[in-house]
C-alpha atoms as a PDB file:
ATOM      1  CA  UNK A   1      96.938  93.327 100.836  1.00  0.00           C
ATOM      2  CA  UNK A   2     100.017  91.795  99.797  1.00  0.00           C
ATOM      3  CA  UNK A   3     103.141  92.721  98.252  1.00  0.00           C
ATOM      4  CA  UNK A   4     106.315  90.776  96.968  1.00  0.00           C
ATOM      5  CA  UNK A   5     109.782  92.037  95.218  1.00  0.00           C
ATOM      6  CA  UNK A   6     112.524  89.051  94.543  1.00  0.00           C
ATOM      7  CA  UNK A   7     116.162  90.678  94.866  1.00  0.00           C
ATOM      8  CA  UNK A   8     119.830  89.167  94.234  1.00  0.00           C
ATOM      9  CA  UNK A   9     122.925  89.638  96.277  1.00  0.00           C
ATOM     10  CA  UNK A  10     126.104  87.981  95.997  1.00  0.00           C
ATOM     11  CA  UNK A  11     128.138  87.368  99.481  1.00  0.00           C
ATOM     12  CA  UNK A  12     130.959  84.770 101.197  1.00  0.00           C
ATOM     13  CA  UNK A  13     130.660  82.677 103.713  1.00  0.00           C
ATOM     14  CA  UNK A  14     131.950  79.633 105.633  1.00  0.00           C
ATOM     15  CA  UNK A  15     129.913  77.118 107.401  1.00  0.00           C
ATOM     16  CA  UNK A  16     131.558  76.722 111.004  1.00  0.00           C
ATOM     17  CA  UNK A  17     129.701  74.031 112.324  1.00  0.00           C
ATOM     18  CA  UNK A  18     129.764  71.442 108.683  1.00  0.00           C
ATOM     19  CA  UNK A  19     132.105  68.702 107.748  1.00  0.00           C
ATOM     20  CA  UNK A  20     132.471  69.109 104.289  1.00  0.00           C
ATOM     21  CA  UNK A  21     133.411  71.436 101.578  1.00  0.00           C
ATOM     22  CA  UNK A  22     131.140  74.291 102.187  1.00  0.00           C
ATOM     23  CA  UNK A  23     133.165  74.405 105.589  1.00  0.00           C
ATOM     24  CA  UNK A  24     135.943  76.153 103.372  1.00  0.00           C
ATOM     25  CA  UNK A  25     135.267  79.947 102.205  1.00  0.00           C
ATOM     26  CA  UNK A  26     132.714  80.028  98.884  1.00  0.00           C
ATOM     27  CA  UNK A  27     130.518  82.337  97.571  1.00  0.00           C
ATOM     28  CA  UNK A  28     126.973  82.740  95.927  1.00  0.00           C
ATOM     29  CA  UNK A  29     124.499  84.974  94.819  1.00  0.00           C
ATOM     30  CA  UNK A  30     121.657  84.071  96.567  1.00  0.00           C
ATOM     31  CA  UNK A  31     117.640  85.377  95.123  1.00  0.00           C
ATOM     32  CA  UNK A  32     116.048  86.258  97.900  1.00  0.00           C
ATOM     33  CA  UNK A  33     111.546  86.573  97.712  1.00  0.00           C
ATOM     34  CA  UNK A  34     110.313  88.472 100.109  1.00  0.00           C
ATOM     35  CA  UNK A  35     106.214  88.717 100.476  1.00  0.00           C
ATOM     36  CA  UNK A  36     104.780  91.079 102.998  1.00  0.00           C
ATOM     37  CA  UNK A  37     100.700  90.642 103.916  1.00  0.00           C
ATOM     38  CA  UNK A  38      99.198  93.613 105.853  1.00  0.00           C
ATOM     39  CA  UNK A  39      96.968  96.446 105.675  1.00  0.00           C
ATOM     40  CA  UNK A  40      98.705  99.280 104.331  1.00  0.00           C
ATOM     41  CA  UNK A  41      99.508 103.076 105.843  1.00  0.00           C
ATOM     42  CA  UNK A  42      96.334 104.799 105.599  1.00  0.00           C
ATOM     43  CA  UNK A  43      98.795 108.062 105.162  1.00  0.00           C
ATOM     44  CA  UNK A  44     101.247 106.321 102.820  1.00  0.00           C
ATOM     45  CA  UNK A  45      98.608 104.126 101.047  1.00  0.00           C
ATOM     46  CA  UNK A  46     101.578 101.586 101.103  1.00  0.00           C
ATOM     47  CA  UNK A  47     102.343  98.093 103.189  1.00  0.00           C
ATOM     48  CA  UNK A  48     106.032  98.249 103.178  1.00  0.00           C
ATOM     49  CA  UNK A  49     108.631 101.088 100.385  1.00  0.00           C
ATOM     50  CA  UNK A  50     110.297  98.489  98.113  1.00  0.00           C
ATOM     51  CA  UNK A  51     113.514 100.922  98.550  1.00  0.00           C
ATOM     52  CA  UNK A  52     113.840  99.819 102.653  1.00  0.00           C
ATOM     53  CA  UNK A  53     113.688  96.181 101.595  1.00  0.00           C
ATOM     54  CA  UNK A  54     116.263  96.597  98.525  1.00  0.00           C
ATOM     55  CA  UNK A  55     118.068  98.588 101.378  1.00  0.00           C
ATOM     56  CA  UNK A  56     118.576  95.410 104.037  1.00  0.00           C
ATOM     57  CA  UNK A  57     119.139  93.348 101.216  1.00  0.00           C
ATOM     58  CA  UNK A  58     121.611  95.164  99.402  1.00  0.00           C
ATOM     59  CA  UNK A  59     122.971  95.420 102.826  1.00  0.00           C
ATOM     60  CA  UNK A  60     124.110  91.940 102.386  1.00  0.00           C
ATOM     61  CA  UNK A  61     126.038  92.451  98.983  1.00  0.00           C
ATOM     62  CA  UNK A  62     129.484  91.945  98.337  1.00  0.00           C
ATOM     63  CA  UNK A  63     129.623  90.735 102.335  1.00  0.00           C
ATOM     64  CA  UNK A  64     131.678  88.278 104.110  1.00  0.00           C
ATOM     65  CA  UNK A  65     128.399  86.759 106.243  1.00  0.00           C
ATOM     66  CA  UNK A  66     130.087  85.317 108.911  1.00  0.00           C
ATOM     67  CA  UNK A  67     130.722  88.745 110.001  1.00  0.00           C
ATOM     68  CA  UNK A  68     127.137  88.978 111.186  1.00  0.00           C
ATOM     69  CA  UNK A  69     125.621  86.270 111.130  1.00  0.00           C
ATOM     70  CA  UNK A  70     127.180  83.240 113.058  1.00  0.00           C
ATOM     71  CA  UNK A  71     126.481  80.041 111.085  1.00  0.00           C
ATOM     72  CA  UNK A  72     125.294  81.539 107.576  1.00  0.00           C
ATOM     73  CA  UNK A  73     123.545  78.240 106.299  1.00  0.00           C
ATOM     74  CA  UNK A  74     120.610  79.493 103.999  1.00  0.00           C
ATOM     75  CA  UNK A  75     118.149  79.108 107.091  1.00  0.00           C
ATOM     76  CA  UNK A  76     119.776  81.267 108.765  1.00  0.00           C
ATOM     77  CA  UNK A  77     119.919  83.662 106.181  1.00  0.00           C
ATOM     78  CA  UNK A  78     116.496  83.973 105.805  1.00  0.00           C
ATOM     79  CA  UNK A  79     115.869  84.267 109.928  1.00  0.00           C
ATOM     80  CA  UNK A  80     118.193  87.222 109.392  1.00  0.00           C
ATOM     81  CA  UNK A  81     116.550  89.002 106.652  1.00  0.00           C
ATOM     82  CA  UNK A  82     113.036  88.269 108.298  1.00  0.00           C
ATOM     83  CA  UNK A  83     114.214  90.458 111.646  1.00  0.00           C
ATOM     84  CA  UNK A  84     116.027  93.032 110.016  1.00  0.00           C
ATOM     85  CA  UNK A  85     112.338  93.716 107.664  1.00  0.00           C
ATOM     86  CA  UNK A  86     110.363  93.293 110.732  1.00  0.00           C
ATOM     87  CA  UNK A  87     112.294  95.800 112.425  1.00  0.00           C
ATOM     88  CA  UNK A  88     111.145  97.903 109.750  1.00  0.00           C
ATOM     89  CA  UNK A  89     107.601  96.827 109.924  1.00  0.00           C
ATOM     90  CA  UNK A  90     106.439  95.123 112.904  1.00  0.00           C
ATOM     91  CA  UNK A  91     102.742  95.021 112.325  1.00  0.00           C
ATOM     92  CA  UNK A  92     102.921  93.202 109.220  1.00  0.00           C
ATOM     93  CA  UNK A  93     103.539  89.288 107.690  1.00  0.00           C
ATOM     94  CA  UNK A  94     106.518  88.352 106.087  1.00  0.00           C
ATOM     95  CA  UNK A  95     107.859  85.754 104.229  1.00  0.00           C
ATOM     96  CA  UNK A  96     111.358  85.190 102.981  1.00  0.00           C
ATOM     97  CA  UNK A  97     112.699  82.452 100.699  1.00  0.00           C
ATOM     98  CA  UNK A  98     116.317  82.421 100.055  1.00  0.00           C
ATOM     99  CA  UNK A  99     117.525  80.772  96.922  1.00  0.00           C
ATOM    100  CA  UNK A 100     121.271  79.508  97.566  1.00  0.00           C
ATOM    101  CA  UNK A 101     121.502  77.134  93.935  1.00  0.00           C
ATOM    102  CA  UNK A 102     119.053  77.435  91.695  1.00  0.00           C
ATOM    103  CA  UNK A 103     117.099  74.292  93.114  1.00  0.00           C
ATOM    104  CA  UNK A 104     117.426  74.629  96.311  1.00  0.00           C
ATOM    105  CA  UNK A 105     115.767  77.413  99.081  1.00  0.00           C
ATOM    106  CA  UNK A 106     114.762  77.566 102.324  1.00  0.00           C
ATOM    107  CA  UNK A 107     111.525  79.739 103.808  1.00  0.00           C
ATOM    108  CA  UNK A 108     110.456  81.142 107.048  1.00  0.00           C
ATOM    109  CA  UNK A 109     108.042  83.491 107.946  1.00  0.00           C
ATOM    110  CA  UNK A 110     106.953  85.104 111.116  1.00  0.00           C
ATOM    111  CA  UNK A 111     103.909  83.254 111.197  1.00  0.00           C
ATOM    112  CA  UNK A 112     105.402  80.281 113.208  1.00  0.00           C
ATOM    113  CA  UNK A 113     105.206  81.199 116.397  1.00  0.00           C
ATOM    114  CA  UNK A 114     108.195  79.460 117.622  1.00  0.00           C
ATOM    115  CA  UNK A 115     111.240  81.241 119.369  1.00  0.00           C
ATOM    116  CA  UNK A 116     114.386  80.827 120.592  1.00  0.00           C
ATOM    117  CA  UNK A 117     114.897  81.273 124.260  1.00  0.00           C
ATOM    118  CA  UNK A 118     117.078  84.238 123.478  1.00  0.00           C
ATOM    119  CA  UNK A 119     114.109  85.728 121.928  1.00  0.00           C
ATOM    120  CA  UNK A 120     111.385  84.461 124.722  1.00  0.00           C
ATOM    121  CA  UNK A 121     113.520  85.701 127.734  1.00  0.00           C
ATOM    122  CA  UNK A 122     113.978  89.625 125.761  1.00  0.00           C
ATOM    123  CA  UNK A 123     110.110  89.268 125.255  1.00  0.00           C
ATOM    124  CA  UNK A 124     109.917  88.765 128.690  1.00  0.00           C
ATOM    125  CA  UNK A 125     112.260  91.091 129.998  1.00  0.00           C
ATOM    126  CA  UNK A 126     110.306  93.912 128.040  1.00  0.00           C
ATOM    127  CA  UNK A 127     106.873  92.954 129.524  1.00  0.00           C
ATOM    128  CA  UNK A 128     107.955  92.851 133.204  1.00  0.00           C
ATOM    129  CA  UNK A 129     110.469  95.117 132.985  1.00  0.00           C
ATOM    130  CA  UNK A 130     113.487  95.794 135.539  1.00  0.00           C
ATOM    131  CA  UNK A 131     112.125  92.723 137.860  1.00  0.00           C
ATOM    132  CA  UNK A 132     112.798  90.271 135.005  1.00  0.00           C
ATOM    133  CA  UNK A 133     115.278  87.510 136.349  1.00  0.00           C
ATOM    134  CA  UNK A 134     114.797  88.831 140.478  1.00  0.00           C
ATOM    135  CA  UNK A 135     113.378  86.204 142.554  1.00  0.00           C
ATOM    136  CA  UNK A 136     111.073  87.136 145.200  1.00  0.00           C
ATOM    137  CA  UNK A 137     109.290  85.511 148.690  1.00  0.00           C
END
């Protein structure tokens, strides 16, 4: 089964880490697509309520990004919406495209089984538990 909503938001930012002119404080309103494969809730009969995803994004509305989210390029963007909806819903497939201009996106989805180290050493740390990081002989 799949399911997809598209949502707007409108939110500042600054990009830290650029030389140019998006260094300096902007705006947009970004459309943001998010598709979510799975197998529904055999009690709820649904994947994923359309009001918890309007919820994160919303969430984002009317923001100053940089505030939670460290470099805000539109990548980034979208890595952040992906984790806050698989919080939500960890058994299923996402993925987000974020529109920044009206030509121009970027997509991720939890398919790609790359991670940052960050995010392989908590993996880690929850599968061995408290002897994470000891060294032992």
């Amino acid at each position: 089964m799949k399911i997809k909503t598209e949502r707007k938001f409108s939110a500042a930012h600054k990009l830290p880490n650029y030389d140019g002119k998006c260094s300096r404080l902007h705006g947009h309103t970004w459309k943001v697509e998010v598709t979510i494969e799975g197998e529904p809730d055999v009690e709820t009969g649904m994947l994923m309520d359309f009001i918890e995803i309007k919820n994160i994004i919303d969430g984002l509305d009317h923001q100053y990004l940089n505030d939670f989210i460290e470099n805000p390029t539109v990548e980034n963007i979208a890595r952040y919406i992906l984790n806050q909806l698989a919080r939500c819903q960890p058994r299923s497939d996402f993925k987000i495209r974020v529109w920044e201009t009206e030509d121009s996106f970027a997509e991720v989805d939890n398919r790609d089984k790359t991670a940052s180290l960050g995010e392989i050493k908590e993996n880690i740390g929850e599968i061995i538990g408290e002897n994470y990081g000891r060294v032992t002989g």
